[in-house]
Protein backbone atom coordinates (compact mmCIF):
# COMPACT_ATOMS: atom_id res chain seq x y z
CA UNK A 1 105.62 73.57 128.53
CA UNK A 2 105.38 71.97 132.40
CA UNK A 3 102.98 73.36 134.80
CA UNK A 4 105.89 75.15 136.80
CA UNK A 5 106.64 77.04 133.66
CA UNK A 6 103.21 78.36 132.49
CA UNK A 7 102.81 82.37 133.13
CA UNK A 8 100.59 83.87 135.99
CA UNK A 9 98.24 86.28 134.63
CA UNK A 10 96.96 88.83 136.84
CA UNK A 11 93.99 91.10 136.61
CA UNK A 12 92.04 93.62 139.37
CA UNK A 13 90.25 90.48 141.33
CA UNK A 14 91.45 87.48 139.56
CA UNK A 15 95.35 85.25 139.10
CA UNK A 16 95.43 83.23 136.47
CA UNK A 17 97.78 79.63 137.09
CA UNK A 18 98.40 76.69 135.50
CA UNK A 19 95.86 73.55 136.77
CA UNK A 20 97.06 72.12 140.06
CA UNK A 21 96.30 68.28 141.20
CA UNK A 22 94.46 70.33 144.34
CA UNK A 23 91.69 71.94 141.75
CA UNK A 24 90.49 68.87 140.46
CA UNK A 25 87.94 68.58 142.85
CA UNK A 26 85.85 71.98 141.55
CA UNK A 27 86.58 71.18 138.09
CA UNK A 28 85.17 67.56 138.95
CA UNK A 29 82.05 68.80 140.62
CA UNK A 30 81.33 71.30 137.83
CA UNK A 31 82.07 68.13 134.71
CA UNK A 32 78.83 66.38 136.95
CA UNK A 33 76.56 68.94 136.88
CA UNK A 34 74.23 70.72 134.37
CA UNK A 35 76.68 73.29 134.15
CA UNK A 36 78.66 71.38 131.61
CA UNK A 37 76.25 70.17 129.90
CA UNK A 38 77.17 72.33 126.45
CA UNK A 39 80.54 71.13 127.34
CA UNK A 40 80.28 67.54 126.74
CA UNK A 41 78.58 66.76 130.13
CA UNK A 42 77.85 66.05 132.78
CA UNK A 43 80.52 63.45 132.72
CA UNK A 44 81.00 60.26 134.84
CA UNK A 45 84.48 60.44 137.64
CA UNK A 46 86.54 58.73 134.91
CA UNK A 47 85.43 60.78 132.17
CA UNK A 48 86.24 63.74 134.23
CA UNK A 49 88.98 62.56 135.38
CA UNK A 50 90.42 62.05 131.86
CA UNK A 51 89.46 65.73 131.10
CA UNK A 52 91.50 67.36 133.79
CA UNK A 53 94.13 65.25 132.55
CA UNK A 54 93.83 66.25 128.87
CA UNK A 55 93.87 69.94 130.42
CA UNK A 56 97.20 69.74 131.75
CA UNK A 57 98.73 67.95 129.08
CA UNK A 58 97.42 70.34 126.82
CA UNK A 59 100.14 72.92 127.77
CA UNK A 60 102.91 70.03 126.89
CA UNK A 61 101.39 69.21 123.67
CA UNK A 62 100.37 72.62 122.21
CA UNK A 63 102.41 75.35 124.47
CA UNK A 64 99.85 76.53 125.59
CA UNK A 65 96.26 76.19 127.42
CA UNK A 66 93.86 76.54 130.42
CA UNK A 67 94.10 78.67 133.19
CA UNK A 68 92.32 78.22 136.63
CA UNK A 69 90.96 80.93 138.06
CA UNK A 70 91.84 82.23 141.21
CA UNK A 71 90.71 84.63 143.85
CA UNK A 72 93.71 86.81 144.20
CA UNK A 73 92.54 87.24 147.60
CA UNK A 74 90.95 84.44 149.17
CA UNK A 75 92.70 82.14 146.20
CA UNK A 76 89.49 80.51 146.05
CA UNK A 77 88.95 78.86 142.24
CA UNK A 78 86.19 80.05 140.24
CA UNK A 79 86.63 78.22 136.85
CA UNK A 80 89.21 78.12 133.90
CA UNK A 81 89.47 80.10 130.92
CA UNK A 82 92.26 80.22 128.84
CA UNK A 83 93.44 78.66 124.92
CA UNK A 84 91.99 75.10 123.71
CA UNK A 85 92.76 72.93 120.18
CA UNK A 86 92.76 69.02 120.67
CA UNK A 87 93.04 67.43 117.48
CA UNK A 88 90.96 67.95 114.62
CA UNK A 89 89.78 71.59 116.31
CA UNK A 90 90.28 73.83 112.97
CA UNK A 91 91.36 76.65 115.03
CA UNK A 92 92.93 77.85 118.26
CA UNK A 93 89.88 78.91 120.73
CA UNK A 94 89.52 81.26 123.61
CA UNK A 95 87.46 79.08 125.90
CA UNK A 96 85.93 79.11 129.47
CA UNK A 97 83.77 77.49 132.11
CA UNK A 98 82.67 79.47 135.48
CA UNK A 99 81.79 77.27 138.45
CA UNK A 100 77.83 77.11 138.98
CA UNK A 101 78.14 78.98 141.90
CA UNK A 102 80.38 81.39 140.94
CA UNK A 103 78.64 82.91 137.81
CA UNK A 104 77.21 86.41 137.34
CA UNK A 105 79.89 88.03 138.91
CA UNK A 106 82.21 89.31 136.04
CA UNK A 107 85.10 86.25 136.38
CA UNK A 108 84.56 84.96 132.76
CA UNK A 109 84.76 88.30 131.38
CA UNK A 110 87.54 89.57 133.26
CA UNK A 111 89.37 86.07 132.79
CA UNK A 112 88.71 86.14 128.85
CA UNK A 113 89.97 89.42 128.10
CA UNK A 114 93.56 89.05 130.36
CA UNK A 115 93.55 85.66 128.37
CA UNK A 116 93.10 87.35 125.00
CA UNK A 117 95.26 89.95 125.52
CA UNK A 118 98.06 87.46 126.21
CA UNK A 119 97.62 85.56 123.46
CA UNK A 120 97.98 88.17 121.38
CA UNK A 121 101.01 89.71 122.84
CA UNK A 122 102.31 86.45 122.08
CA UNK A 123 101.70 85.83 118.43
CA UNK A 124 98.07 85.14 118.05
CA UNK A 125 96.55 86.83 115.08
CA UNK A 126 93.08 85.50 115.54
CA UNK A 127 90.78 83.27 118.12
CA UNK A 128 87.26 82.11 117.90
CA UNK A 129 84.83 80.45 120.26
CA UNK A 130 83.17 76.87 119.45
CA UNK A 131 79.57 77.41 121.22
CA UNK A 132 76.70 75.58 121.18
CA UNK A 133 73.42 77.51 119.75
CA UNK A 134 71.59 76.93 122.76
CA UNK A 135 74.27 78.67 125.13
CA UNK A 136 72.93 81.59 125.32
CA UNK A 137 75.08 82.56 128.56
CA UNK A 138 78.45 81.88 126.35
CA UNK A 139 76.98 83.81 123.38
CA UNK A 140 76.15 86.85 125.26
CA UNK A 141 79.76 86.79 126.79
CA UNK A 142 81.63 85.98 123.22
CA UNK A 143 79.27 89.27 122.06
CA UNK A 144 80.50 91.51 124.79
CA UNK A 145 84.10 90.50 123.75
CA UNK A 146 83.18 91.90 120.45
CA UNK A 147 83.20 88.26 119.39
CA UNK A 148 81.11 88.15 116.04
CA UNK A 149 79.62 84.49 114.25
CA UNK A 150 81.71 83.55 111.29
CA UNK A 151 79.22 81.99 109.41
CA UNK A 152 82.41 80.83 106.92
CA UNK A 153 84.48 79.56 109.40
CA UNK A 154 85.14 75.42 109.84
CA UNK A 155 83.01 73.95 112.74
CA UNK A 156 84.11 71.63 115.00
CA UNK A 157 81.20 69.13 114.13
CA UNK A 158 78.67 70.94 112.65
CA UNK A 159 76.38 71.80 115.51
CA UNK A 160 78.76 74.41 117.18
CA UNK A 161 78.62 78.35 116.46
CA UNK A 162 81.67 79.74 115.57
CA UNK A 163 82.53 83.42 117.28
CA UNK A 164 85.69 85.46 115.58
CA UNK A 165 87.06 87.47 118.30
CA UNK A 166 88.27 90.86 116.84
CA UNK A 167 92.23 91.27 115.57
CA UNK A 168 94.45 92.28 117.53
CA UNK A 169 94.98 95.35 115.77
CA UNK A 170 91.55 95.48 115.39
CA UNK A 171 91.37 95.69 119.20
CA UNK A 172 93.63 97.41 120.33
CA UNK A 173 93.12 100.80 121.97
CA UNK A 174 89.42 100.64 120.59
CA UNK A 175 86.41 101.65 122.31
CA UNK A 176 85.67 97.96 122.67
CA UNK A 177 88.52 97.62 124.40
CA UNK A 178 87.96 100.23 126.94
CA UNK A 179 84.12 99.28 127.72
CA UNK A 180 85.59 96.04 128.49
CA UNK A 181 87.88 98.03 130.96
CA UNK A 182 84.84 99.56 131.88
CA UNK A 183 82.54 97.04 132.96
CA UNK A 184 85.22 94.80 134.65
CA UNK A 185 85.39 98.09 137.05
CA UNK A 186 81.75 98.09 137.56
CA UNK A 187 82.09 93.89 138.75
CA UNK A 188 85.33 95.23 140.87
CA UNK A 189 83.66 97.30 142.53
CA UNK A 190 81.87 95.87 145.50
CA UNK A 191 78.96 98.29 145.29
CA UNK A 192 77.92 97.18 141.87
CA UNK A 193 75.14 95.34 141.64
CA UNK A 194 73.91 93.98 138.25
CA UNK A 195 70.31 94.14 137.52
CA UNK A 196 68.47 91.27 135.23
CA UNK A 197 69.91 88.42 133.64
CA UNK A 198 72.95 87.29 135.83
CA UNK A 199 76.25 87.09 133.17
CA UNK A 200 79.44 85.79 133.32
């Protein structure tokens, strides 16, 4: 699948699009920092550089991949989320990364869920999450997708969680479901202000 052929997504705040030559300098910036660091970082230019590249070709390869994240607004980029399996992944994940500076506001969440839903209006019959143990940001977002650990499920290496994400029909028109709805309109609306730990 080429970039010019990989679906928009749109939510309330938020258009999903395929990565552009023009966002690799956020994504680059994020790869150097601490940010990344349960991500394989912080990574040198080239080894950046060689991500962003895998990113893109990852729609060729598997058909399908990483969003950026957009402001629909501003169209300001706020991080990707979207479907990742190089080789030897055992499964297809839902995966994501918010720029530092950008976290706490509700863009993972609300990225994740238009990102699930579309993979499974699509064929998908299951996703999990590779996270590391010590992310507890990532965790506590998988959780709130209703994302539980399959202790049975193939690791990536052995020193990543894996989180099952629910079935689609599992999912669908569920409670869970709708206090996802939910709290996205609490981050929409510009009075909202979260108290305590700032999540994605």
């Amino acid at each position: 699948m080429t970039l010019s052929r990989i679906p928009t997504l749109e939510t309330r705040r938020l258009s999903l699009r395929g990565p552009q030559p023009e966002d690799y300098p956020d994504f680059k910036a994020t790869f150097a920092s601490y940010r990344s660091r349960f991500m394989g970082g912080p990574l040198n230019a080239y080894e950046a550089w060689m991500l962003y590249a895998a990113e893109i070709g990852h729609w060729d390869i598997r058909g399908f991949g990483m969003w950026m994240i957009h402001d629909r607004d501003t169209d300001e980029t706020y991080g990707m989320a979207g479907g990742w399996q190089p080789a030897k992944w055992p499964e297809r994940e839902i995966a994501w990364i918010i720029w530092p500076d950008k976290a706490g506001k509700g863009y993972a969440l609300e990225a994740t869920h238009a990102v699930r839903k579309h993979y499974y209006a699509n064929g998908w019959d299951t996703a999990v999450s590779y996270i590391d143990p010590k992310n507890l940001d990532s965790i506590r977002l998988a959780e709130r997708l209703g994302a539980t650990k399959d202790a049975q499920a193939a690791t990536i290496d052995g020193s990543d969680a894996v989180y099952r994400h629910p079935s689609p029909a599992a999912l669908a028109d569920s409670q869970l479901a709708h206090g996802i709805e939910m709290e996205i309109g609490h981050y929409a609306n510009p009075m909202f202000k979260p108290k305590g730990w700032a999540l994605d």
